[in-house]
Protein backbone atom coordinates (compact mmCIF):
# COMPACT_ATOMS: atom_id res chain seq x y z
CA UNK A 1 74.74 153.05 -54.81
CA UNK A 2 75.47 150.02 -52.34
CA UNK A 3 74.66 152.84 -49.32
CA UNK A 4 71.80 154.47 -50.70
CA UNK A 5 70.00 151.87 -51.92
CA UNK A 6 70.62 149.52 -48.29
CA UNK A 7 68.80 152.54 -46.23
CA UNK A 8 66.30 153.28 -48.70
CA UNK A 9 65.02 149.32 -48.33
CA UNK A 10 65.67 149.61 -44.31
CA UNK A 11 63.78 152.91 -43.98
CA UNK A 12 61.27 151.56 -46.29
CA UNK A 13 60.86 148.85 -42.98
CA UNK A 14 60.74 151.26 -40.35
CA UNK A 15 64.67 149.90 -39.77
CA UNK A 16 68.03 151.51 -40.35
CA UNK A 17 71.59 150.18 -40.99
CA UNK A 18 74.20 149.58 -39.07
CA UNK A 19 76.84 151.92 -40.31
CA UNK A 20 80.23 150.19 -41.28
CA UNK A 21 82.44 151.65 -43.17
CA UNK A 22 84.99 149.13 -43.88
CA UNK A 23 82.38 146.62 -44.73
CA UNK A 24 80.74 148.85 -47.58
CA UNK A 25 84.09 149.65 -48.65
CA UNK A 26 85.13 145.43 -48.70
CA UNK A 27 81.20 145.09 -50.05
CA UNK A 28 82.12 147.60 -53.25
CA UNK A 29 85.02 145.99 -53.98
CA UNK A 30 83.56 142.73 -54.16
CA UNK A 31 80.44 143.16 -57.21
CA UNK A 32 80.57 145.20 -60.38
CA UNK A 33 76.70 145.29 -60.56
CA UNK A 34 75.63 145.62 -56.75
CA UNK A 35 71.81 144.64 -56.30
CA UNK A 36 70.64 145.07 -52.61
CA UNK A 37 68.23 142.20 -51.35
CA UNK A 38 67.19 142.80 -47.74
CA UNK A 39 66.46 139.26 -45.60
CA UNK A 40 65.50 137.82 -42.20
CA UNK A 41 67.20 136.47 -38.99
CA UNK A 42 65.41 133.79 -37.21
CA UNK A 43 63.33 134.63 -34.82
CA UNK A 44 65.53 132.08 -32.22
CA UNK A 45 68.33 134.10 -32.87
CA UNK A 46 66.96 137.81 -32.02
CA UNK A 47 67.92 137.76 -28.50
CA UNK A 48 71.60 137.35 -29.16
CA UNK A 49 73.21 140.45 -28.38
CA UNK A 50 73.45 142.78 -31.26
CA UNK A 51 77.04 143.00 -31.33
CA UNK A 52 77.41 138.72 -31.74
CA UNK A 53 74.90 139.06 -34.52
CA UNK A 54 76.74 142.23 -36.31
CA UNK A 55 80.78 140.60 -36.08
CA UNK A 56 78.94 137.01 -36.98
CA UNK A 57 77.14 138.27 -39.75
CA UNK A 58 79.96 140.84 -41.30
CA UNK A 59 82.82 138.23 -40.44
CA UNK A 60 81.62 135.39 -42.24
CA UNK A 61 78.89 136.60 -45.09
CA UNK A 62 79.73 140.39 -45.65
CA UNK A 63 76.27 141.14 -44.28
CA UNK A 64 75.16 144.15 -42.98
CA UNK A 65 73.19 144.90 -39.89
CA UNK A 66 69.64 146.22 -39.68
CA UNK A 67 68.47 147.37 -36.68
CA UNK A 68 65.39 148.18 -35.17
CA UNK A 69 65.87 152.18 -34.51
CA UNK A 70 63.33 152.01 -31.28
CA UNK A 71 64.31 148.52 -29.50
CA UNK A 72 68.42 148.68 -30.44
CA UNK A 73 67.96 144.65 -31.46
CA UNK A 74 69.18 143.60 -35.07
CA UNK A 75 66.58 142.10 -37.17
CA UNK A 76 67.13 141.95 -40.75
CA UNK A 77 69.96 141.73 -43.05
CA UNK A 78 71.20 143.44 -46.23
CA UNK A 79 73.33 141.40 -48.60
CA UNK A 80 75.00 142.79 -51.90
CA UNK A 81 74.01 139.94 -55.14
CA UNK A 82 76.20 140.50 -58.06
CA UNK A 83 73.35 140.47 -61.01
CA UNK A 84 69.40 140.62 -61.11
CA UNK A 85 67.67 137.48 -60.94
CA UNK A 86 64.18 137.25 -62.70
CA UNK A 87 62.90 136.24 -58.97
CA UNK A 88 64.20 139.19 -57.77
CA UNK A 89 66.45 137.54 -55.74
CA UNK A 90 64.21 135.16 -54.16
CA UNK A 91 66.56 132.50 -54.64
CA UNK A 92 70.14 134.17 -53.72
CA UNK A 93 67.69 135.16 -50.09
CA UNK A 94 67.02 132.22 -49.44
CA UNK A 95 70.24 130.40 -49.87
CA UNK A 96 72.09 133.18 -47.93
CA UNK A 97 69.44 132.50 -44.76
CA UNK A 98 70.16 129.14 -44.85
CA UNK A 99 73.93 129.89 -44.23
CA UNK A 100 73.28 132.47 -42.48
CA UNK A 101 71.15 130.56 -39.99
CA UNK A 102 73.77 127.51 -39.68
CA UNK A 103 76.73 130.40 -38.62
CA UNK A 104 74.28 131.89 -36.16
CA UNK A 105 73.11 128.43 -34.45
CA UNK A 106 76.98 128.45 -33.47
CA UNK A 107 76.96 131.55 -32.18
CA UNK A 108 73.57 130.63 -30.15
CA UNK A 109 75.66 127.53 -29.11
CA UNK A 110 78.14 129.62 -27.45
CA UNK A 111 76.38 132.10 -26.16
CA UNK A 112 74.19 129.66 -24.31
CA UNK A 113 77.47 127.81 -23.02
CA UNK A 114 78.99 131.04 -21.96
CA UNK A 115 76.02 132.63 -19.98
CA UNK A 116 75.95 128.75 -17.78
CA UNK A 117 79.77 129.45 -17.14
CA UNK A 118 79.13 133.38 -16.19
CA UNK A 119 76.06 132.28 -14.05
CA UNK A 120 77.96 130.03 -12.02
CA UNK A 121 80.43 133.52 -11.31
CA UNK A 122 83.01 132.75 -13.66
CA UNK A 123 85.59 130.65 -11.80
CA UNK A 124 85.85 128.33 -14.74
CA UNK A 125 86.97 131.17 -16.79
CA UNK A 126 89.89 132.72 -14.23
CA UNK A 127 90.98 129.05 -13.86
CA UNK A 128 91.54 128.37 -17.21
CA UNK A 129 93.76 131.54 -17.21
CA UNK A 130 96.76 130.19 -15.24
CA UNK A 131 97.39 127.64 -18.19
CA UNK A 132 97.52 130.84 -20.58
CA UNK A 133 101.04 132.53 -20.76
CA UNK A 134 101.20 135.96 -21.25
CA UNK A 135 104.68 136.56 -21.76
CA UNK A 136 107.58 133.74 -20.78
CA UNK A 137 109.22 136.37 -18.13
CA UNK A 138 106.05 138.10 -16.79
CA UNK A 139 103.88 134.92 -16.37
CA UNK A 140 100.93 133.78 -17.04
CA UNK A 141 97.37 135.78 -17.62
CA UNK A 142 96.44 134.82 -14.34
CA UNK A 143 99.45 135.98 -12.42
CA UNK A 144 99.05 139.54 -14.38
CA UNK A 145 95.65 139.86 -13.59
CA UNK A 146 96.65 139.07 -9.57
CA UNK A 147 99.06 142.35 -10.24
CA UNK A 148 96.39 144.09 -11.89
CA UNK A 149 93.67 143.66 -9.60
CA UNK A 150 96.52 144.98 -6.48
CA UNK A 151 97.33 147.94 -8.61
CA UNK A 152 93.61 149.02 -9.11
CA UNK A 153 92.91 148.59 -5.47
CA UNK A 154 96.06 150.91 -4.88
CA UNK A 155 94.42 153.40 -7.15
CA UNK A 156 91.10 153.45 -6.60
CA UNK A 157 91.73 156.13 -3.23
CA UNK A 158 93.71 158.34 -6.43
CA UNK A 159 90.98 158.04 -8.59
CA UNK A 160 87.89 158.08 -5.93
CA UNK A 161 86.97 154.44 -6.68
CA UNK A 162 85.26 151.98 -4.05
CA UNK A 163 88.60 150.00 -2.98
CA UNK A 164 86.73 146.46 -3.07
CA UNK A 165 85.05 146.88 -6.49
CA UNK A 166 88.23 148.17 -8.38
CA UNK A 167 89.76 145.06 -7.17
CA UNK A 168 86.43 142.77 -8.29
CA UNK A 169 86.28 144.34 -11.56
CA UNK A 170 89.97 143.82 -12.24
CA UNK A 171 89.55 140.17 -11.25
CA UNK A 172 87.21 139.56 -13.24
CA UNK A 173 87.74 141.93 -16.46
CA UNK A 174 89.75 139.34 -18.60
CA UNK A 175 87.63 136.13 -17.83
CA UNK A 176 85.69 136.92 -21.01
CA UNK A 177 89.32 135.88 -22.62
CA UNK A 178 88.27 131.97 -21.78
CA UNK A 179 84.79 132.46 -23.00
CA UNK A 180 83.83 130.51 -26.43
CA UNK A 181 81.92 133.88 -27.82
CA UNK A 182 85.27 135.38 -27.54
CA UNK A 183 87.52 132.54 -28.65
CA UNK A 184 85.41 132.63 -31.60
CA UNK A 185 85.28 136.51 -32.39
CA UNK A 186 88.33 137.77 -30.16
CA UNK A 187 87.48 141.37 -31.10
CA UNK A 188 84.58 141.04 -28.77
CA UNK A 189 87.00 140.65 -25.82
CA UNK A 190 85.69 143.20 -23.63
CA UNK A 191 82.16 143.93 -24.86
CA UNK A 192 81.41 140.11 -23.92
CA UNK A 193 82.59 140.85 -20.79
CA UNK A 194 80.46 143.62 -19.71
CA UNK A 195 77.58 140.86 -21.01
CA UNK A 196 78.49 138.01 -18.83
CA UNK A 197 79.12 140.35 -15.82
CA UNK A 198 75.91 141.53 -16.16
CA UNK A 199 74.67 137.51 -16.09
CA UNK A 200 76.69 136.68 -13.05
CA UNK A 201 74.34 139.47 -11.43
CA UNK A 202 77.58 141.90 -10.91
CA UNK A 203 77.36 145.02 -10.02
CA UNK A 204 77.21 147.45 -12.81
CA UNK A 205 80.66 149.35 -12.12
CA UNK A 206 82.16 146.03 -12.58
CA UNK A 207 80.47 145.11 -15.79
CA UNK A 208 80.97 148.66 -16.94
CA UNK A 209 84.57 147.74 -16.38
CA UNK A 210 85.23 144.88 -18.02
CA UNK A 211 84.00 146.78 -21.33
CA UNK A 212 85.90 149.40 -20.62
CA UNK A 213 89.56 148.51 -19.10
CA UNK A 214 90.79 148.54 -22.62
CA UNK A 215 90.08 151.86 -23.93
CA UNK A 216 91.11 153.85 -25.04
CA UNK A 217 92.71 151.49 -27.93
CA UNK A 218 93.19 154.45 -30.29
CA UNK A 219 93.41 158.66 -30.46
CA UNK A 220 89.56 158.91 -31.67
CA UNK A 221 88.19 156.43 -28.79
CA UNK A 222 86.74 158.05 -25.77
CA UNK A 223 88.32 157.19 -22.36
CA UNK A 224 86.84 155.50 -19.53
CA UNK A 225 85.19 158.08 -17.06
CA UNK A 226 83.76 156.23 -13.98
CA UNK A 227 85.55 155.91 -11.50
CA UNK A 228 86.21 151.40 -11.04
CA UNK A 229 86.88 151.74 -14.90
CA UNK A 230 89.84 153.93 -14.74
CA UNK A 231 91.08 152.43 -11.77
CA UNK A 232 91.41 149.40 -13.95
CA UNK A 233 91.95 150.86 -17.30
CA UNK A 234 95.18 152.45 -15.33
CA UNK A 235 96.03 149.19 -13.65
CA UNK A 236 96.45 147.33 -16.90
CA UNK A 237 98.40 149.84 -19.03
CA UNK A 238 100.81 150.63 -15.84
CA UNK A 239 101.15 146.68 -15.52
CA UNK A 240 102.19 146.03 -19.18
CA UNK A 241 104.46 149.23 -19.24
CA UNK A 242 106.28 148.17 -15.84
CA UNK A 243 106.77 145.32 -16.89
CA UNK A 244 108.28 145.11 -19.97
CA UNK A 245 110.09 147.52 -18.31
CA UNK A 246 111.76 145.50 -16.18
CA UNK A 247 112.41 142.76 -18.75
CA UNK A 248 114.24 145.16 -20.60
CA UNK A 249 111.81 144.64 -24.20
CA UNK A 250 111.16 148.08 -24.83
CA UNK A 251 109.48 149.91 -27.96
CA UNK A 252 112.31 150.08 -30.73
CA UNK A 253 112.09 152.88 -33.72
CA UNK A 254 109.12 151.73 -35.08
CA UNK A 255 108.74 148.41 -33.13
CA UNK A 256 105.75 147.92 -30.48
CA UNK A 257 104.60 144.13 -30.84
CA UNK A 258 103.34 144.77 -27.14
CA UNK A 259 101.35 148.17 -28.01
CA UNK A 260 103.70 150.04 -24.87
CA UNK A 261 103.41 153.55 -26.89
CA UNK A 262 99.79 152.81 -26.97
CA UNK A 263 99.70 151.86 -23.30
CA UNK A 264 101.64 155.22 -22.27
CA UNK A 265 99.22 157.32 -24.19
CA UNK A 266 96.14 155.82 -22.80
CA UNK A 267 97.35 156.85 -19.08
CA UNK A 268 98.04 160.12 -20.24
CA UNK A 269 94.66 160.32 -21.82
CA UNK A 270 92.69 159.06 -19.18
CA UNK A 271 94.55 161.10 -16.18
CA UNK A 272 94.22 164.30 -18.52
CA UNK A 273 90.27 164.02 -19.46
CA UNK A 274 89.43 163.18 -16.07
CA UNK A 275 91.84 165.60 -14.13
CA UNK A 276 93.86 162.61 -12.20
CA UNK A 277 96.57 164.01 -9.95
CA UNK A 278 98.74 160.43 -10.94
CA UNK A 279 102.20 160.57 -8.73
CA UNK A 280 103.53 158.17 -11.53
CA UNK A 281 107.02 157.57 -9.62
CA UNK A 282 105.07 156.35 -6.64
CA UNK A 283 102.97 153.84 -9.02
CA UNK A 284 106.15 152.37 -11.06
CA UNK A 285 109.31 150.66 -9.63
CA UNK A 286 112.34 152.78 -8.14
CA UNK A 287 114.47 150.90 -10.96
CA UNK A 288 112.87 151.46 -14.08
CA UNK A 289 111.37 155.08 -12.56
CA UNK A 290 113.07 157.20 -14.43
CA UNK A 291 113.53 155.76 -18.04
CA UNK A 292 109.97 154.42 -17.97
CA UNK A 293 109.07 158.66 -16.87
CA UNK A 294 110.68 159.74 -19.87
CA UNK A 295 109.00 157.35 -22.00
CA UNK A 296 105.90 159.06 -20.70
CA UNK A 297 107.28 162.85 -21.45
CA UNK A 298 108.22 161.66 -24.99
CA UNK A 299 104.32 160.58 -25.39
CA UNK A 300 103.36 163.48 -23.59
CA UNK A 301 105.42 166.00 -25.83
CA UNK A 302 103.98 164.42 -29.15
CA UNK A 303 100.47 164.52 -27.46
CA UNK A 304 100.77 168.31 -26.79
CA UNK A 305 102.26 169.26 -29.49
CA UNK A 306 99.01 168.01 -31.47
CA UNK A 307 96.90 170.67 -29.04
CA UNK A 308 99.62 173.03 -30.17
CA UNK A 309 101.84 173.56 -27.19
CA UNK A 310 105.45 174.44 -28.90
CA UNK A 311 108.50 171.89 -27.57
CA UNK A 312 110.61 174.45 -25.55
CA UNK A 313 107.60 175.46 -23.46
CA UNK A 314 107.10 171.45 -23.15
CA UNK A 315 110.75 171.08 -21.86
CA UNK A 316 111.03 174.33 -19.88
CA UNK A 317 108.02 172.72 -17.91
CA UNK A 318 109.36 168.89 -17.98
CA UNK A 319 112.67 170.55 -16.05
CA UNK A 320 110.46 171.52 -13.00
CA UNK A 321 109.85 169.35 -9.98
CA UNK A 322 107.04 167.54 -9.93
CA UNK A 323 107.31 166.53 -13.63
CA UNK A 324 105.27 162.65 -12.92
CA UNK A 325 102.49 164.36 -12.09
CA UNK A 326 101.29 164.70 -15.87
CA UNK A 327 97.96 167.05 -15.17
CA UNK A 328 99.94 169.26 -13.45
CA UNK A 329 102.79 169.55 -15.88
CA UNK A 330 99.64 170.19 -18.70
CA UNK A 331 98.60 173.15 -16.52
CA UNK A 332 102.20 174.43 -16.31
CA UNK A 333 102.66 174.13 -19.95
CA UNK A 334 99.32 175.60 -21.26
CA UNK A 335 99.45 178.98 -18.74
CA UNK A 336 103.82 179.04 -20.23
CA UNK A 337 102.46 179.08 -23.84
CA UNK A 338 100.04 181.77 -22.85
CA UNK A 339 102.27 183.77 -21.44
CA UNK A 340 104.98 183.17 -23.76
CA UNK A 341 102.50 184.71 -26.88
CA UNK A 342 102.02 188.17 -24.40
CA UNK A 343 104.66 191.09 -24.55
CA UNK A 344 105.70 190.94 -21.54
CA UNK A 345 106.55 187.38 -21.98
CA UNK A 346 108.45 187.54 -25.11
CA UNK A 347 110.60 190.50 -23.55
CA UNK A 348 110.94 188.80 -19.96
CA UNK A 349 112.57 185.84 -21.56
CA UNK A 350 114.79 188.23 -23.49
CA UNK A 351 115.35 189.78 -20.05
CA UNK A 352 116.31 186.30 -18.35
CA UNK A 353 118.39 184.94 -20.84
CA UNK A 354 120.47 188.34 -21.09
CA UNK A 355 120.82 188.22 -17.38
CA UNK A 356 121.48 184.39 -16.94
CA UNK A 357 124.32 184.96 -20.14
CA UNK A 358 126.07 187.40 -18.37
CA UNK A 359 125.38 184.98 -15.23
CA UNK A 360 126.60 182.32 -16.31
CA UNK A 361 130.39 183.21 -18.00
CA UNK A 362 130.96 185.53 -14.89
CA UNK A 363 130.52 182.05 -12.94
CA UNK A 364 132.80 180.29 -15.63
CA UNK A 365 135.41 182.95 -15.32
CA UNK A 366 135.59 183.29 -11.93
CA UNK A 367 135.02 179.56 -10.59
CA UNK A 368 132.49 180.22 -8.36
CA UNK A 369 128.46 180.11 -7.96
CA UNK A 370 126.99 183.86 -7.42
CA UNK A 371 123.68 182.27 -6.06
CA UNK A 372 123.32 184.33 -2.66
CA UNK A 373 123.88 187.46 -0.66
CA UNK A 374 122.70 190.54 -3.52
CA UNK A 375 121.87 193.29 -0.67
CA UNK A 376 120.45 196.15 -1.25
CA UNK A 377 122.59 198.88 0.41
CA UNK A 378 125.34 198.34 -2.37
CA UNK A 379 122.99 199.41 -4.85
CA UNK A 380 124.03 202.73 -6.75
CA UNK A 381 121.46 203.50 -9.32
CA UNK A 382 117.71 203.61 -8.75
CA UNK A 383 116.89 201.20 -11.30
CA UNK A 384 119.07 198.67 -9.01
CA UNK A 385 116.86 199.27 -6.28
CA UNK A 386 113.81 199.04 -8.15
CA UNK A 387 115.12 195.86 -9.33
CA UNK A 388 115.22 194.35 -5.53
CA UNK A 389 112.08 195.87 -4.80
CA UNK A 390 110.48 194.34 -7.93
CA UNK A 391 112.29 190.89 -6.72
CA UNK A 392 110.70 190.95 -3.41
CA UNK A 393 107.31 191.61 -4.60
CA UNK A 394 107.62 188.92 -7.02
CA UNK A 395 108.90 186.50 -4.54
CA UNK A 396 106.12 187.22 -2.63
CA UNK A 397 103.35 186.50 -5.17
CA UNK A 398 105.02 183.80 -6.64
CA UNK A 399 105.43 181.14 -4.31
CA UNK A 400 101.61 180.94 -2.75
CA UNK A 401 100.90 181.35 -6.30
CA UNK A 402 103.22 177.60 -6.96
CA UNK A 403 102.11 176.23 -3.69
CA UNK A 404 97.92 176.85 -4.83
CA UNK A 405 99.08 175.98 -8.82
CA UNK A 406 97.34 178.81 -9.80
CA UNK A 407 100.21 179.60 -12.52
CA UNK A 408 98.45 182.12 -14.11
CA UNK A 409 99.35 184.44 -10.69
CA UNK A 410 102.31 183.14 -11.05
CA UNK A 411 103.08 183.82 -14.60
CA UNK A 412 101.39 187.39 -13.68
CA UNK A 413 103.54 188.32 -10.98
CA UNK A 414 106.85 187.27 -13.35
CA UNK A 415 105.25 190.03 -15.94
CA UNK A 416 105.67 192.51 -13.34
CA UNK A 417 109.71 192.19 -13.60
CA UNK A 418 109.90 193.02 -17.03
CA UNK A 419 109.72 196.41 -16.84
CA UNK A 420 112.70 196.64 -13.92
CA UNK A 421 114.89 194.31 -15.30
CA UNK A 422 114.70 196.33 -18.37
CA UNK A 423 115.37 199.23 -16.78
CA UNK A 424 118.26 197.66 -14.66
CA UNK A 425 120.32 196.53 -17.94
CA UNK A 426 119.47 199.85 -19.02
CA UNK A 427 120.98 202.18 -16.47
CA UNK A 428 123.60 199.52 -15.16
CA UNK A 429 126.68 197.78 -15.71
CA UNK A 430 126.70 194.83 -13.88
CA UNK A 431 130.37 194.11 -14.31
CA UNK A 432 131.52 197.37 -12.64
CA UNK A 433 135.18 198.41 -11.62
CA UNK A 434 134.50 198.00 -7.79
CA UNK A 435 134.59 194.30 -7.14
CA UNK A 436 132.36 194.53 -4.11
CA UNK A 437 129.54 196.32 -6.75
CA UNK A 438 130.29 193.64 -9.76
CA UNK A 439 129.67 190.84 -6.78
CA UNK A 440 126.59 191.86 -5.62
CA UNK A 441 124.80 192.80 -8.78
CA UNK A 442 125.82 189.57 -10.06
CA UNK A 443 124.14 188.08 -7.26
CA UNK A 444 121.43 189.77 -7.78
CA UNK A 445 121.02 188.54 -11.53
CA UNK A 446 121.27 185.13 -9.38
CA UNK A 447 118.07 186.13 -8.02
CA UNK A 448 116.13 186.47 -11.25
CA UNK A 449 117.59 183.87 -12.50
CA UNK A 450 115.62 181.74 -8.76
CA UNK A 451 112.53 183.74 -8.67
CA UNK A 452 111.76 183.31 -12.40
CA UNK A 453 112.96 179.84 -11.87
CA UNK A 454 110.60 179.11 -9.63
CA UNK A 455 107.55 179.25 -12.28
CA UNK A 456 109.43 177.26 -15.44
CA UNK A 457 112.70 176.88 -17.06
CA UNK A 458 113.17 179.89 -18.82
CA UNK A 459 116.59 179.07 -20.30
CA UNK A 460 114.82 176.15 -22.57
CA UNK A 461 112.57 178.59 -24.38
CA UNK A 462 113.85 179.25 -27.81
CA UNK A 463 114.63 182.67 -29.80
């Protein structure tokens, strides 16, 4: 009732309201016989930005925005009475304008106060920021923001940002922090930002930046994709990861006061939407490296497994080289799975583990590692020759095919050894009577076991 009848009296203006879910919800909850009564802003007050007018208006009086569909501004309200008045609420409007106007003269108040600060290029701001402590062992805001502003620099060639800018926007990105506007309504930290940027006659990638450094805060908010805003959107959730990292005060169980998971998932979001080849253990200390990496992979796995990538192909990729570059490890995974759900790949893993079993107690039993010197001239039974030939062609296709990352060659040319490792099991015993035979064609299961191992990690797929 609330919904319909608060756009029937916008539309009825030419206007339409601001949809907020959580605020009709709150609204509903708050009157058992809802009467809509639609009223103005002050004129003085229209050329606050929108968003000041919507928090003001929702946080204090439960109003709802109107805007004006063609301009963007907000210029009417909708409140919610709880009875009908004989002056159709004549009296209840009026009353709630008057309040109304006193909360938005504030807001006016700072917003004028801000926009002298931002005008003058914000050094007020940044200065007030080394008297604000961040965390007692990492500092205060303005000795994070120093690291912040050096990490996007160092990014910016990764992410084909202008050097100089990166570094700008990431200096300036959390003055908004020290603004009135946002000491008043902190969830504006960002948005303000962008605003006073914008007043200090930035340039545009910067202001764009200081909205956006934060996102993405949760799985449905869409990630930064110009370039000086993911250089610093990066810089600040590798900062905070590192280091609490090297504080030792990391995520327990369901404990994340500092939002770390969050953090973690926001790189991986951003380098994955907008293709980043991120060499994470050349961006994050040598002594938190690898513990902080598999913090990543856990995110990772749980962030896959949503696009419905299974966990063994996750891990069999994970145990390859290269496993902190997180776009390539996604491109691994996704051409695994695709091969995996073929019938060539369900009976080449069979394949591999039945030679890597055998493999592996022959290497158990006998104390030593059968990882070289399968030749062909000991080979007795044309399926064994096959089997090298098949090997050598594979080899061949396989490694351009890893050094170009075009895995679905490589995951092609591993099909082809289905068929003669079949065959090979087939016709063969590998564990013959003459020793010289049993050593070689163990060897050469050593070489499946290396030219399959060359794509993924065969022996972590399940079943």
């Amino acid at each position: 009732m609330i919904w319909n009848d608060a756009t029937n009296a916008a539309f009825a203006n030419g206007l339409e309201v601001v949809e907020d879910r959580g605020l009709l919800a709150e609204v509903a909850g708050l009157v058992e016989w809802p009467v809509v009564l639609m009223g103005d802003i002050g004129e003085e007050f229209l050329e606050l930005p929108p968003e000041v007018l919507q928090t003001s208006m929702k946080e204090h009086q439960k109003f709802f925005s109107v805007r004006n569909p063609k301009t963007g501004r907000i210029e009417k309200f909708i409140t919610v009475a709880n009875r009908e008045t004989a002056d159709n609420g004549a009296t209840i409007l009026a009353g709630n304008q008057k309040v109304l106007a006193a909360r938005l003269a504030d807001a006016k108040f700072f917003w004028e106060n801000d926009l002298r600060v931002a005008k003058a290029g914000m050094g007020d701001w940044q200065d007030a920021l080394k008297n604000v402590t961040f965390h007692n062992k990492l500092g205060t805001l303005a000795e994070r923001i120093d690291r912040i502003a050096a990490l996007a620099r160092e990014l910016a060639p990764v992410v084909g940002a202008d050097a100089d800018l990166a570094e700008k926007a990431a200096r300036v990105a959390k003055a908004d922090l020290s603004s009135e506007m946002v000491y008043e309504f902190p969830e504006l930290q960002g948005l303000m930002g962008r605003y006073y940027a914008e007043a200090a006659g930035m340039e545009p990638e910067v202001a764009a930046a200081c909205e956006e450094h934060y996102a993405p805060l949760g799985p449905s908010d869409d990630v930064p994709t110009a370039a000086v805003s993911v250089a610093v959107s990066l810089a600040e959730k590798l900062d905070v990861l590192t280091g609490f990292w090297a504080i030792d005060e990391k995520p327990t169980g369901s404990k994340d006061p500092f939002a770390l998971r969050r953090a973690a998932l926001g790189v991986i979001r951003i380098a994955l939407d907008n293709d980043i080849r991120l060499p994470l253990l050349t961006l994050i200390p040598a002594e938190t490296g690898a513990d902080l990496l598999s913090f990543f992979h856990d995110r990772l796995k749980v962030y896959l497994r949503d696009r419905g990538i299974s966990h063994d192909v996750i891990d069999a990729s994970l145990a390859m080289p290269g496993n902190d570059d997180l776009v390539l490890l996604v491109k691994r995974a996704e051409a695994l799975q695709a091969f995996l759900k073929t019938d060539d790949g369900e009976n080449l893993v069979q394949g591999f583990k039945r030679a890597n079993n055998i493999l592996t107690q022959a290497e158990e039993k006998d104390g030593v590692e059968y990882s070289y010197g399968a030749d062909v001239k000991f080979a007795e039974a044309d399926e064994e020759r096959a089997l090298f030939a098949a090997l050598d062609a594979a080899d061949s296709a396989i490694k351009p095919a890893m050094d170009s990352e075009d895995f679905a060659a490589a995951m092609t040319a591993m099909a082809a050894l289905r068929a003669p490792i079949d065959a090979f099991f087939e016709a063969v015993q590998v564990n013959a009577d003459s020793e010289i035979i049993r050593r070689n064609r163990l060897n050469l299961l050593s070489r499946i076991r290396q030219t399959v191992g060359q794509v993924a990690d065969l022996s972590r797929i399940e079943g």
